[in-house]
N, C-alpha and C. Protein backbone atom coordinates (compact mmCIF):
# COMPACT_ATOMS: atom_id res chain seq x y z
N UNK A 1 79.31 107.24 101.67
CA UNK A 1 80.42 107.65 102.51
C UNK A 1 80.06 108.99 103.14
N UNK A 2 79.97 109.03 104.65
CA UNK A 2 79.84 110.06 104.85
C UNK A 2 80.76 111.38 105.44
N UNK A 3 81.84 111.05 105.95
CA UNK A 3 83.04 111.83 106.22
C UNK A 3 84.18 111.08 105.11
N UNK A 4 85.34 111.98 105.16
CA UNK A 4 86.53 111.14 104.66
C UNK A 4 86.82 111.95 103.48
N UNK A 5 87.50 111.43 102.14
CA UNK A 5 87.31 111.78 101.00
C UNK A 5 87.11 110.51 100.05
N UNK A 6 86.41 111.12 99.38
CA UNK A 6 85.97 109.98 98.30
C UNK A 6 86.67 109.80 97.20
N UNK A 7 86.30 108.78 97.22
CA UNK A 7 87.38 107.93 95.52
C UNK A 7 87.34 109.03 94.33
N UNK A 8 85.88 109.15 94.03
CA UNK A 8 85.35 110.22 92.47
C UNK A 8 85.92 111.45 92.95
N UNK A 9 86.65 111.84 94.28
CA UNK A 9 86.99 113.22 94.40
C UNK A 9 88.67 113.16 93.37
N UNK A 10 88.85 111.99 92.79
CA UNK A 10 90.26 112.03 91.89
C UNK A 10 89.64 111.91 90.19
N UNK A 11 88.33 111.77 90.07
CA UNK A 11 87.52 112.32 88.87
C UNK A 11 87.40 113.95 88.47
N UNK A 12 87.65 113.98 87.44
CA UNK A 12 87.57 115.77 87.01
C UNK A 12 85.64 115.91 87.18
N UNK A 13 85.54 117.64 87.32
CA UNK A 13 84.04 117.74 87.58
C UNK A 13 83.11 117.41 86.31
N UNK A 14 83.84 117.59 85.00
CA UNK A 14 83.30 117.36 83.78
C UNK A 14 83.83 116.51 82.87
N UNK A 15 83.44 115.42 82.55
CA UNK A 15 84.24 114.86 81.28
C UNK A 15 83.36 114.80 79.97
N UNK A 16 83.89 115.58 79.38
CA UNK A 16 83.31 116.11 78.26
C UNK A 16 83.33 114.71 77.21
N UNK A 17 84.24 113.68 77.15
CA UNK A 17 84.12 112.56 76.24
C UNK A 17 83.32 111.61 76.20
N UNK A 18 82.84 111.72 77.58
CA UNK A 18 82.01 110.83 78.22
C UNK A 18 80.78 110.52 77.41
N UNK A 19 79.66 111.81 76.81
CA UNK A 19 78.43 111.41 76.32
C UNK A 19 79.41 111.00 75.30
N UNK A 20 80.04 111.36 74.17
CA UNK A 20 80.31 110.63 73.20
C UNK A 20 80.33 109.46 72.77
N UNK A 21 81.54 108.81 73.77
CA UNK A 21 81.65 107.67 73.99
C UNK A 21 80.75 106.19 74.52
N UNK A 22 79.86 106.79 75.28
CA UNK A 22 78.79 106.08 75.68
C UNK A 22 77.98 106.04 74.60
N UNK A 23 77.47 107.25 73.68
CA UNK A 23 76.63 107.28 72.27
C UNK A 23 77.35 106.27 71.72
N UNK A 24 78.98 106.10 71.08
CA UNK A 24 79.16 105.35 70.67
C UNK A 24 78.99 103.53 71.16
N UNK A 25 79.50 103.62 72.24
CA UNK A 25 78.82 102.06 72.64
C UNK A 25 77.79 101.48 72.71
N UNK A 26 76.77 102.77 73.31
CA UNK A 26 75.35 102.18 72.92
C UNK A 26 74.64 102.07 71.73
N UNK A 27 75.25 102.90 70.77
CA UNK A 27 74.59 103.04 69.24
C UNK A 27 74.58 101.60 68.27
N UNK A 28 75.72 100.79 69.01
CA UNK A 28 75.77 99.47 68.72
C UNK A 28 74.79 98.69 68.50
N UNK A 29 73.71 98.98 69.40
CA UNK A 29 72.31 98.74 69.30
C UNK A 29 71.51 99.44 68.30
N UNK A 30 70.92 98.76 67.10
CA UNK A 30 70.91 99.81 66.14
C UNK A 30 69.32 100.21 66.85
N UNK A 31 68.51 99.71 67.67
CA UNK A 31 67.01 100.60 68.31
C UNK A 31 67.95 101.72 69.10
N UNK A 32 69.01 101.63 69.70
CA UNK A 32 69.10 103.11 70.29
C UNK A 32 69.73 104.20 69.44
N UNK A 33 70.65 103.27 68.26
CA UNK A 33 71.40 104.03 67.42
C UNK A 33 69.97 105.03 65.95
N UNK A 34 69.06 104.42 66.31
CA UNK A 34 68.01 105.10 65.44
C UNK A 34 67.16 106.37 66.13
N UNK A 35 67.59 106.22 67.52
CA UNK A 35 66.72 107.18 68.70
C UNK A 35 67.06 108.58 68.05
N UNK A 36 67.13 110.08 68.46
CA UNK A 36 67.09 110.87 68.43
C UNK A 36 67.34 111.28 70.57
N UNK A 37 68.66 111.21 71.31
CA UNK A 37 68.72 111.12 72.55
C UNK A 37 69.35 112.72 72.59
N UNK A 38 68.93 113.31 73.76
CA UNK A 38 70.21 114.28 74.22
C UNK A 38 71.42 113.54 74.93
N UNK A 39 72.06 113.42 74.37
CA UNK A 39 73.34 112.50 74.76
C UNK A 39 73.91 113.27 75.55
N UNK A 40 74.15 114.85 76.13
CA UNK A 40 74.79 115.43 76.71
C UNK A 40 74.44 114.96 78.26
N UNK A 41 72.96 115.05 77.92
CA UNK A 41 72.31 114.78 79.19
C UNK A 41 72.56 112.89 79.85
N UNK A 42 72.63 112.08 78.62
CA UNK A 42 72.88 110.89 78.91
C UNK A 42 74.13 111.04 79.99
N UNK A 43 75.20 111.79 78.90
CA UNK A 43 76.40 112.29 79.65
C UNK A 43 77.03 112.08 81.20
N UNK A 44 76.00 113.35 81.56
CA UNK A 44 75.48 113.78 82.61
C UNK A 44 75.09 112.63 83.67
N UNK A 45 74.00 111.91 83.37
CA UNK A 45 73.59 110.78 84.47
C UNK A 45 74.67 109.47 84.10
N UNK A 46 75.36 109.77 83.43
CA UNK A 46 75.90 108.67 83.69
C UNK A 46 77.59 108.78 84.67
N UNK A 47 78.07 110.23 84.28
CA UNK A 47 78.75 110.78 85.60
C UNK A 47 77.99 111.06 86.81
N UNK A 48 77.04 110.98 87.23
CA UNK A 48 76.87 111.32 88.63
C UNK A 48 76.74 109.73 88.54
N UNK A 49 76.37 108.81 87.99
CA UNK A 49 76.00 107.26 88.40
C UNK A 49 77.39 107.24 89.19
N UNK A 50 78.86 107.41 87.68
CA UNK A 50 79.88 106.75 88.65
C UNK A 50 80.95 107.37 89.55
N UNK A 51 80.09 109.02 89.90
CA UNK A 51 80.23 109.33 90.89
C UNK A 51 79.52 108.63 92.57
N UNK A 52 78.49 107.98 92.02
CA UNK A 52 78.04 107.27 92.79
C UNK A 52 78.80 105.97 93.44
N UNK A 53 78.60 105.03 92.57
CA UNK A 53 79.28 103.81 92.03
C UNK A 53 81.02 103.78 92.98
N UNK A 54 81.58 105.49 92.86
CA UNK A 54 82.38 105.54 93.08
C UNK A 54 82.56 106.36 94.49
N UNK A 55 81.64 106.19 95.52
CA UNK A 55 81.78 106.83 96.54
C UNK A 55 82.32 105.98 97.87
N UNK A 56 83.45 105.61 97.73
CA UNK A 56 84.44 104.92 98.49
C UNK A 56 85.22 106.06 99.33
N UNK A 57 85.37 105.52 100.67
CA UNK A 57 86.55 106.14 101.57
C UNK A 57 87.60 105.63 100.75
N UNK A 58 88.43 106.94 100.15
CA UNK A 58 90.06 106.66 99.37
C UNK A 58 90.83 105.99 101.11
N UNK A 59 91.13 106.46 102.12
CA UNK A 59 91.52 106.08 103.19
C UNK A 59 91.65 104.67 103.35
N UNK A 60 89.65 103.93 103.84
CA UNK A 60 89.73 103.10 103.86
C UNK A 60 90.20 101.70 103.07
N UNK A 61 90.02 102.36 101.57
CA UNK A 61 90.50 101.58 100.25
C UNK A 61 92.29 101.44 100.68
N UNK A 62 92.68 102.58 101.19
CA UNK A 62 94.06 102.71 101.28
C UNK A 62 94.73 101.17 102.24
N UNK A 63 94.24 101.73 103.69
CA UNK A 63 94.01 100.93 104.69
C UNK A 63 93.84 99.02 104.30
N UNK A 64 92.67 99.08 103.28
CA UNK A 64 92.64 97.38 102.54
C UNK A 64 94.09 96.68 102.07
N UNK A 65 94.75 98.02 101.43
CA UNK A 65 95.98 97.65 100.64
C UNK A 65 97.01 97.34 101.57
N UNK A 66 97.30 98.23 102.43
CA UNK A 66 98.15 98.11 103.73
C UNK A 66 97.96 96.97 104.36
N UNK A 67 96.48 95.95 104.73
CA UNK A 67 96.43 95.07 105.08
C UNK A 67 97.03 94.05 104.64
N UNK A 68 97.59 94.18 102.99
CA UNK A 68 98.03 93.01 102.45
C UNK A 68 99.42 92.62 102.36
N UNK A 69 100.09 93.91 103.06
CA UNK A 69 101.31 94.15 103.58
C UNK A 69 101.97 93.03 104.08
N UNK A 70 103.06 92.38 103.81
CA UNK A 70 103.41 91.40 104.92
C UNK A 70 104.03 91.95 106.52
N UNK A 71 104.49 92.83 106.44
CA UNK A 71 104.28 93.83 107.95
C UNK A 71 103.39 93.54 108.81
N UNK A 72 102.32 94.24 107.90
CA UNK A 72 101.37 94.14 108.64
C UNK A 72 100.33 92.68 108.46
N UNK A 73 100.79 91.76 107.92
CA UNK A 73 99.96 91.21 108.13
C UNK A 73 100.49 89.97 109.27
N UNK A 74 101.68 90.05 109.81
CA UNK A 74 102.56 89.81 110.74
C UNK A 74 101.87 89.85 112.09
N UNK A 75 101.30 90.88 112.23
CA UNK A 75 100.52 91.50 113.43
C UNK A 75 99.05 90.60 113.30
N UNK A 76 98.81 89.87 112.70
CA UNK A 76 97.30 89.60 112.43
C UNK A 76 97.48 87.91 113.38
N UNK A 77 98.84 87.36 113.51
CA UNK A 77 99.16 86.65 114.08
C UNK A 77 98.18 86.14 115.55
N UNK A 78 97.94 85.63 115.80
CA UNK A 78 97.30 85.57 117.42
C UNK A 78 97.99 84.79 118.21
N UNK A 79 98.75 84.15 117.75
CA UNK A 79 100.34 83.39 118.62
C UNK A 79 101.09 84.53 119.26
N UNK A 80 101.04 85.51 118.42
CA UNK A 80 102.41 86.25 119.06
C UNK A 80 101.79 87.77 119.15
N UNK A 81 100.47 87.72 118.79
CA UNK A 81 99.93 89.22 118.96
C UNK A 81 97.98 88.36 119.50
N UNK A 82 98.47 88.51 121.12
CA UNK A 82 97.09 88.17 121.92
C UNK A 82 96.07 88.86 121.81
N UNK A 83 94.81 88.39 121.86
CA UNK A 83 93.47 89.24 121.47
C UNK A 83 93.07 90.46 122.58
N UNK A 84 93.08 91.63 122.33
CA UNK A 84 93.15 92.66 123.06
C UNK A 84 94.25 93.39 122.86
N UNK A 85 95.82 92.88 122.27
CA UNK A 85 96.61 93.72 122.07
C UNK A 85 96.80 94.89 121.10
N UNK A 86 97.02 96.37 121.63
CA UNK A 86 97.45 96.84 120.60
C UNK A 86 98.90 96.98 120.03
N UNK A 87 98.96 97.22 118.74
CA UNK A 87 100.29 97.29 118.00
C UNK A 87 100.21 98.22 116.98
N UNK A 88 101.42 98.73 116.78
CA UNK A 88 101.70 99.79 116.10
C UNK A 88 102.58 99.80 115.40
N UNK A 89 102.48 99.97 113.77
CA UNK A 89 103.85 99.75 112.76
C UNK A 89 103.72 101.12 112.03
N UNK A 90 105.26 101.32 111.61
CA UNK A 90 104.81 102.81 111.05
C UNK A 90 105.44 102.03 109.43
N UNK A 91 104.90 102.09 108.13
CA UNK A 91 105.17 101.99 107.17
C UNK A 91 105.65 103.38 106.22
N UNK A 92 107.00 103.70 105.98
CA UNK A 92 107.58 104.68 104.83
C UNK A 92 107.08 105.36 103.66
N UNK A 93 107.73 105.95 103.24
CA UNK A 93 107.09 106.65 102.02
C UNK A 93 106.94 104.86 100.59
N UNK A 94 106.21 105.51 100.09
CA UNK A 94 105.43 104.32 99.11
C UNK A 94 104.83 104.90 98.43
N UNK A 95 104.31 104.15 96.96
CA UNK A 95 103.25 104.11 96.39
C UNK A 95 102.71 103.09 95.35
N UNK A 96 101.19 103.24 95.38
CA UNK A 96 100.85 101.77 94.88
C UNK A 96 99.62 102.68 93.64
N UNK A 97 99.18 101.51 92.67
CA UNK A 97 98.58 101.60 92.23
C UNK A 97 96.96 100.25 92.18
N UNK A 98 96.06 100.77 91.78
CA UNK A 98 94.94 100.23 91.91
C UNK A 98 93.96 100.54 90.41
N UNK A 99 93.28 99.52 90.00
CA UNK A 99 91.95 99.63 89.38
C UNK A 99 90.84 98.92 89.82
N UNK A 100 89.87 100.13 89.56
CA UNK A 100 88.73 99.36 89.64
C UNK A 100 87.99 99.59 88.41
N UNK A 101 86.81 98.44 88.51
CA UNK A 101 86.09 98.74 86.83
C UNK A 101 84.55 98.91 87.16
N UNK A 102 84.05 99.88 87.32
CA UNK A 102 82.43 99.86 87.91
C UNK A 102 81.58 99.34 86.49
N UNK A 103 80.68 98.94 86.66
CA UNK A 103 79.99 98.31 85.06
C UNK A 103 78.32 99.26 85.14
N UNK A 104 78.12 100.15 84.69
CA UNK A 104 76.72 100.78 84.81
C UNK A 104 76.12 100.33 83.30
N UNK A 105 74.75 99.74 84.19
CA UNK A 105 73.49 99.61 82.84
C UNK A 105 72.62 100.58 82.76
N UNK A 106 72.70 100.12 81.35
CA UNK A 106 71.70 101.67 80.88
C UNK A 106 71.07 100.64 80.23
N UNK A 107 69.91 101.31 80.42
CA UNK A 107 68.68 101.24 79.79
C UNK A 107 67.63 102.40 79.13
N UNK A 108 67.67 102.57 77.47
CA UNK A 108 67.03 103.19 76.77
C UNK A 108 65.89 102.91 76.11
N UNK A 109 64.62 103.04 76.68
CA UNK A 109 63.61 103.43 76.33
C UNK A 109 63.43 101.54 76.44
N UNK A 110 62.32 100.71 75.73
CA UNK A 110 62.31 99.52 75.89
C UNK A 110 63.54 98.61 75.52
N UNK A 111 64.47 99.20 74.62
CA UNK A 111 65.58 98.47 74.44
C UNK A 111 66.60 98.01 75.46
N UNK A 112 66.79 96.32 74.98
CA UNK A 112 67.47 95.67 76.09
C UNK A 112 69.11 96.62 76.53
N UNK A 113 68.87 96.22 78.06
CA UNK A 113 69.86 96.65 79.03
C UNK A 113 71.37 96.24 78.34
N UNK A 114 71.98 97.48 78.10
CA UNK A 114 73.42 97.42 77.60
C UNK A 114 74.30 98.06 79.44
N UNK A 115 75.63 96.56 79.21
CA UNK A 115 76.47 97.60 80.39
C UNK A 115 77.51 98.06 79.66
N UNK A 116 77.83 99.13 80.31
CA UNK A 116 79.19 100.03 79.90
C UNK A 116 80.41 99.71 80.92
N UNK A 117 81.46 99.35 80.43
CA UNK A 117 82.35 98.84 81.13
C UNK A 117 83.39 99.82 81.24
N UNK A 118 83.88 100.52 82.78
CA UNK A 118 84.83 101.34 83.15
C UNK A 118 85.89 100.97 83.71
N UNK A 119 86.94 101.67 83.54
CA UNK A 119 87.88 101.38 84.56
C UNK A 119 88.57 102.68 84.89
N UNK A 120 88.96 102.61 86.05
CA UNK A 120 89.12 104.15 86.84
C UNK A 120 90.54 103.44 87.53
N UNK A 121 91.38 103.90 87.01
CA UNK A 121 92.86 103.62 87.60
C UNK A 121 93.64 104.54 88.27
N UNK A 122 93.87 104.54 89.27
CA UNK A 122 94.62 105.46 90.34
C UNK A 122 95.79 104.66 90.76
N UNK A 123 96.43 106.14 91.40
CA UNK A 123 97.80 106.30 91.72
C UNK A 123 97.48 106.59 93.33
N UNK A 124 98.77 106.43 94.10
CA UNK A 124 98.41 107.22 95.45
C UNK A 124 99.86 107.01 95.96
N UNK A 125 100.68 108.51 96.54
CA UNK A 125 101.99 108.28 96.57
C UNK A 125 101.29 109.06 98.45
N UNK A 126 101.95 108.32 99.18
CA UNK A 126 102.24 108.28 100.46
C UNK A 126 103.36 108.80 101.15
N UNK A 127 104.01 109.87 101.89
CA UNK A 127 104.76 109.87 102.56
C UNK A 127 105.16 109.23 103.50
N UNK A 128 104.10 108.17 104.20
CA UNK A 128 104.44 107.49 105.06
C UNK A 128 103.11 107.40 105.93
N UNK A 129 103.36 106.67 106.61
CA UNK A 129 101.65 106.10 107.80
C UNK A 129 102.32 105.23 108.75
N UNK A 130 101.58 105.54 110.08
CA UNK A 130 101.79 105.01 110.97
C UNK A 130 100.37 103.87 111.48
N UNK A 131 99.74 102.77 111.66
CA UNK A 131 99.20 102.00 111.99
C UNK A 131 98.98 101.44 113.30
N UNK A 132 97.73 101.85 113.94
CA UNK A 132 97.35 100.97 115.01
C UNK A 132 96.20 99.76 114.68
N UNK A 133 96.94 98.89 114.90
CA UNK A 133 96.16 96.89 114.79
C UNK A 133 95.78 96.47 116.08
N UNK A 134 94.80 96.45 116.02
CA UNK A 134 93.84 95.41 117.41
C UNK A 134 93.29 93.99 116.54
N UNK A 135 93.51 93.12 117.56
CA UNK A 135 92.86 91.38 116.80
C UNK A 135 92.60 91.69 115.31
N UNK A 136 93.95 91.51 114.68
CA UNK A 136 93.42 91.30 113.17
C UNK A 136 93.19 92.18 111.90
N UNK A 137 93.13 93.63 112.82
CA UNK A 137 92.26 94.87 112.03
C UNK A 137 93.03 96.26 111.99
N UNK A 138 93.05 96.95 111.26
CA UNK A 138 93.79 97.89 110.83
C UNK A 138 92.62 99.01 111.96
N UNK A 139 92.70 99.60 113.05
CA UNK A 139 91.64 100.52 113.88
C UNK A 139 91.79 101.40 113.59
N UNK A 140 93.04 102.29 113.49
CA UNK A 140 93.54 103.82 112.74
C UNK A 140 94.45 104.05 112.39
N UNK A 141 94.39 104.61 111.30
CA UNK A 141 96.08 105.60 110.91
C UNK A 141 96.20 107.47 111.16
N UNK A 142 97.86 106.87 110.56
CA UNK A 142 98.02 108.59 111.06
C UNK A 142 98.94 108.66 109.75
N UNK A 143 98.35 109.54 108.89
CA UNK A 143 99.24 109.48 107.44
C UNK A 143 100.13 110.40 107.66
N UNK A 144 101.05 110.67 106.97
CA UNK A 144 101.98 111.68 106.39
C UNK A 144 101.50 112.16 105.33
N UNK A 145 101.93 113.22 104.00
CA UNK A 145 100.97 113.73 102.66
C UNK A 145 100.98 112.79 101.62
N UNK A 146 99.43 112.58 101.45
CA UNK A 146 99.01 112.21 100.51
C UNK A 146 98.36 112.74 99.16
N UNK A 147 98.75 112.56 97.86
CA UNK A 147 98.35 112.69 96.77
C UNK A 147 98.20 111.57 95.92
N UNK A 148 97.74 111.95 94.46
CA UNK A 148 97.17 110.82 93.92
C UNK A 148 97.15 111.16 93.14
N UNK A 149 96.57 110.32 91.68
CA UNK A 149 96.43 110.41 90.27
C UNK A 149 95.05 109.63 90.02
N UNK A 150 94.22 109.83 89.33
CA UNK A 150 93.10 108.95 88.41
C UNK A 150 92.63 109.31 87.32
N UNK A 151 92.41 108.48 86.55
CA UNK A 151 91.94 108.26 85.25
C UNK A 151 90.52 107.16 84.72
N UNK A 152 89.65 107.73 83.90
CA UNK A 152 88.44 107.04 83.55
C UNK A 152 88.75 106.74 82.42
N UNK A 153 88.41 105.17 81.81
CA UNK A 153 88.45 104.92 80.51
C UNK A 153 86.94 104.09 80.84
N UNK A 154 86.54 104.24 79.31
CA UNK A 154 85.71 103.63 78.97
C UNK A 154 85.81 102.75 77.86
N UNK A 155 85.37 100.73 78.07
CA UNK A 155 85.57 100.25 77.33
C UNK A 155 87.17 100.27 76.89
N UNK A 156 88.13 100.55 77.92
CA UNK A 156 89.40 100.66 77.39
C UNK A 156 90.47 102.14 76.49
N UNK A 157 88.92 102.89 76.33
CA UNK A 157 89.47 103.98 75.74
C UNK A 157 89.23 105.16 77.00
N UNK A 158 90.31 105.71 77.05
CA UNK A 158 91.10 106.99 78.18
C UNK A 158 89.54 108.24 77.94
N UNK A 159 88.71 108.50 78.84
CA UNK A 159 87.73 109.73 79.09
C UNK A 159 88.43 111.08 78.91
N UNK A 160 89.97 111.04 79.30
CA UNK A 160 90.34 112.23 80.06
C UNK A 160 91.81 112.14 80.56
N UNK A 161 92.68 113.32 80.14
CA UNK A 161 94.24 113.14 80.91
C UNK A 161 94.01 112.75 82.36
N UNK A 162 95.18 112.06 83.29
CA UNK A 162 95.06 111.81 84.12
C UNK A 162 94.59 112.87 85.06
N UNK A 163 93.85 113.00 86.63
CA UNK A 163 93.91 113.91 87.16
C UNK A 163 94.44 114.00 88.36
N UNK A 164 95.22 115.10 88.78
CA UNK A 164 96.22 114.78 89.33
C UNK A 164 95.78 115.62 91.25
N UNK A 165 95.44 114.88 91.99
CA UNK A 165 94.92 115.96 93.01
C UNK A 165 96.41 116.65 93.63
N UNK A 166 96.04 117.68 94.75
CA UNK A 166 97.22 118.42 95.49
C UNK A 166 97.54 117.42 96.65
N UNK A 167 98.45 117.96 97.48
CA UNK A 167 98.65 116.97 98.78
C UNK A 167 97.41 117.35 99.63
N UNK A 168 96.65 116.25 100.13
CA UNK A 168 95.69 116.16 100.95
C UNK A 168 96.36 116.56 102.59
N UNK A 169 95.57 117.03 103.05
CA UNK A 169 95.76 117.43 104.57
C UNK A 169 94.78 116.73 104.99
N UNK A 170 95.28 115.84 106.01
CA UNK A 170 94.17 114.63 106.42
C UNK A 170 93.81 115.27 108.18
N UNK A 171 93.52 114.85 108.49
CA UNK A 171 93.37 114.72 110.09
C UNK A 171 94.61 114.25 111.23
N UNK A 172 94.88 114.52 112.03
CA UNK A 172 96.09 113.61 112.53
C UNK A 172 95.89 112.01 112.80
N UNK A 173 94.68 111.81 112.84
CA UNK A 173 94.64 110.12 113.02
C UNK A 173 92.91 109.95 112.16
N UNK A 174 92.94 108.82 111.68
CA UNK A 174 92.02 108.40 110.82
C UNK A 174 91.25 107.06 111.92
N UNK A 175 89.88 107.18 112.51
CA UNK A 175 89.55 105.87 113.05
C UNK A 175 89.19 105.30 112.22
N UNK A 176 88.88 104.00 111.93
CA UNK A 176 87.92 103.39 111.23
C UNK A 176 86.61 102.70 112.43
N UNK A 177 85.64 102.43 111.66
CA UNK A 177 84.35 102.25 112.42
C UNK A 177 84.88 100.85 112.61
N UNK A 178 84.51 100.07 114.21
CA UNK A 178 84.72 98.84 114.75
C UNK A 178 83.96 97.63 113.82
N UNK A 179 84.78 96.82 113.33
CA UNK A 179 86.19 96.52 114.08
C UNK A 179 87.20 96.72 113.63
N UNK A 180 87.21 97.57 112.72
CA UNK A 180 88.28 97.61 111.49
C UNK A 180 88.39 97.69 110.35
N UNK A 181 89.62 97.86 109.89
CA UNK A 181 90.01 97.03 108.55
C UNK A 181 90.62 95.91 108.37
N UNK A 182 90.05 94.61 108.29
CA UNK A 182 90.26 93.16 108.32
C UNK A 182 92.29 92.84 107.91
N UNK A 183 92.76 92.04 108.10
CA UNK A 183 93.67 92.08 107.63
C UNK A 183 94.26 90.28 107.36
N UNK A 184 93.89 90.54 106.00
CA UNK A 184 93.89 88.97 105.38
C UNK A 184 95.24 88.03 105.69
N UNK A 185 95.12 87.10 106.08
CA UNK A 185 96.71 86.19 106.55
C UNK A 185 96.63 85.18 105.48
């Protein structure tokens, strides 16, 4: 992602539970559980992985959800909204929630590939957005303040209290790159 803000920007900069927890899942394996590892450092690469893993436009993720809108997915019509038209819906204050579960393999030393199973659950409370739709596709918004909540568990167990960002100051209109954001009927 190269402009925007990113998903892992609702990840804290350190989660200190993290090597633990991963020691514990991987130790399951009794060849890694016999190793001698700096686990801090395991730690370490395995937050920048799902800082990686996790480098999503929050926007455009936003934008997906909005598509599933029946509002908006009204507009996706081509009976009653002709190809070339634009349209514009403004949707209210809201908020939704989302998970995702990124799965990173590790691999220690010749011992077989273990994945670690995450889930990163967010919040995102909206003041409101306004929407321009061309054939089908969400082309730009114009938000009102946005904030949010996320949380990392691993394997089901919580990394870290939730984290809670400030109200984002966005841009006055958000494009997305052509042709859009699809909008499923």
């Amino acid at each position: 992602m190269a402009d925007g803000i990113a998903l892992h920007a609702l990840l804290p900069d350190r989660i200190d539970s993290l090597a633990e927890r991963a020691r514990s899942s991987l130790c399951e394996n009794e060849q890694v559980g016999g190793m001698k590892l700096a686990w801090d450092f395991v730690g370490g690469q395995l937050h920048d992985a799902l800082k990686s893993v996790l480098d999503a436009d929050l926007i455009a993720l936003l934008a997906e959800c909005w598509a599933e809108a029946p509002e908006v997915q009204a507009l996706a019509d081509p009976a009653k909204h002709p190809k070339g038209e634009r349209s514009v819906i403004a949707l209210g204050a809201h908020d939704f929630a989302r998970e995702f579960n990124p799965v990173i393999a590790v691999t220690v030393g010749s011992c077989p590939c273990v994945e670690l199973q995450f889930t990163f659950a967010i919040a995102a409370n909206i003041s409101g957005v306004r929407m321009s739709v061309v054939d089908a596709h969400i082309v730009s918004v114009d938000l009102g303040d946005v904030w949010g909540s996320g949380q990392l568990s691993l394997q089901g167990q919580p990394l870290h209290p939730p984290v809670e960002s400030r109200k984002l100051q966005l841009p006055a209109e958000v494009q997305f790159q052509a042709p859009g954001i699809a909008i499923g009927r």
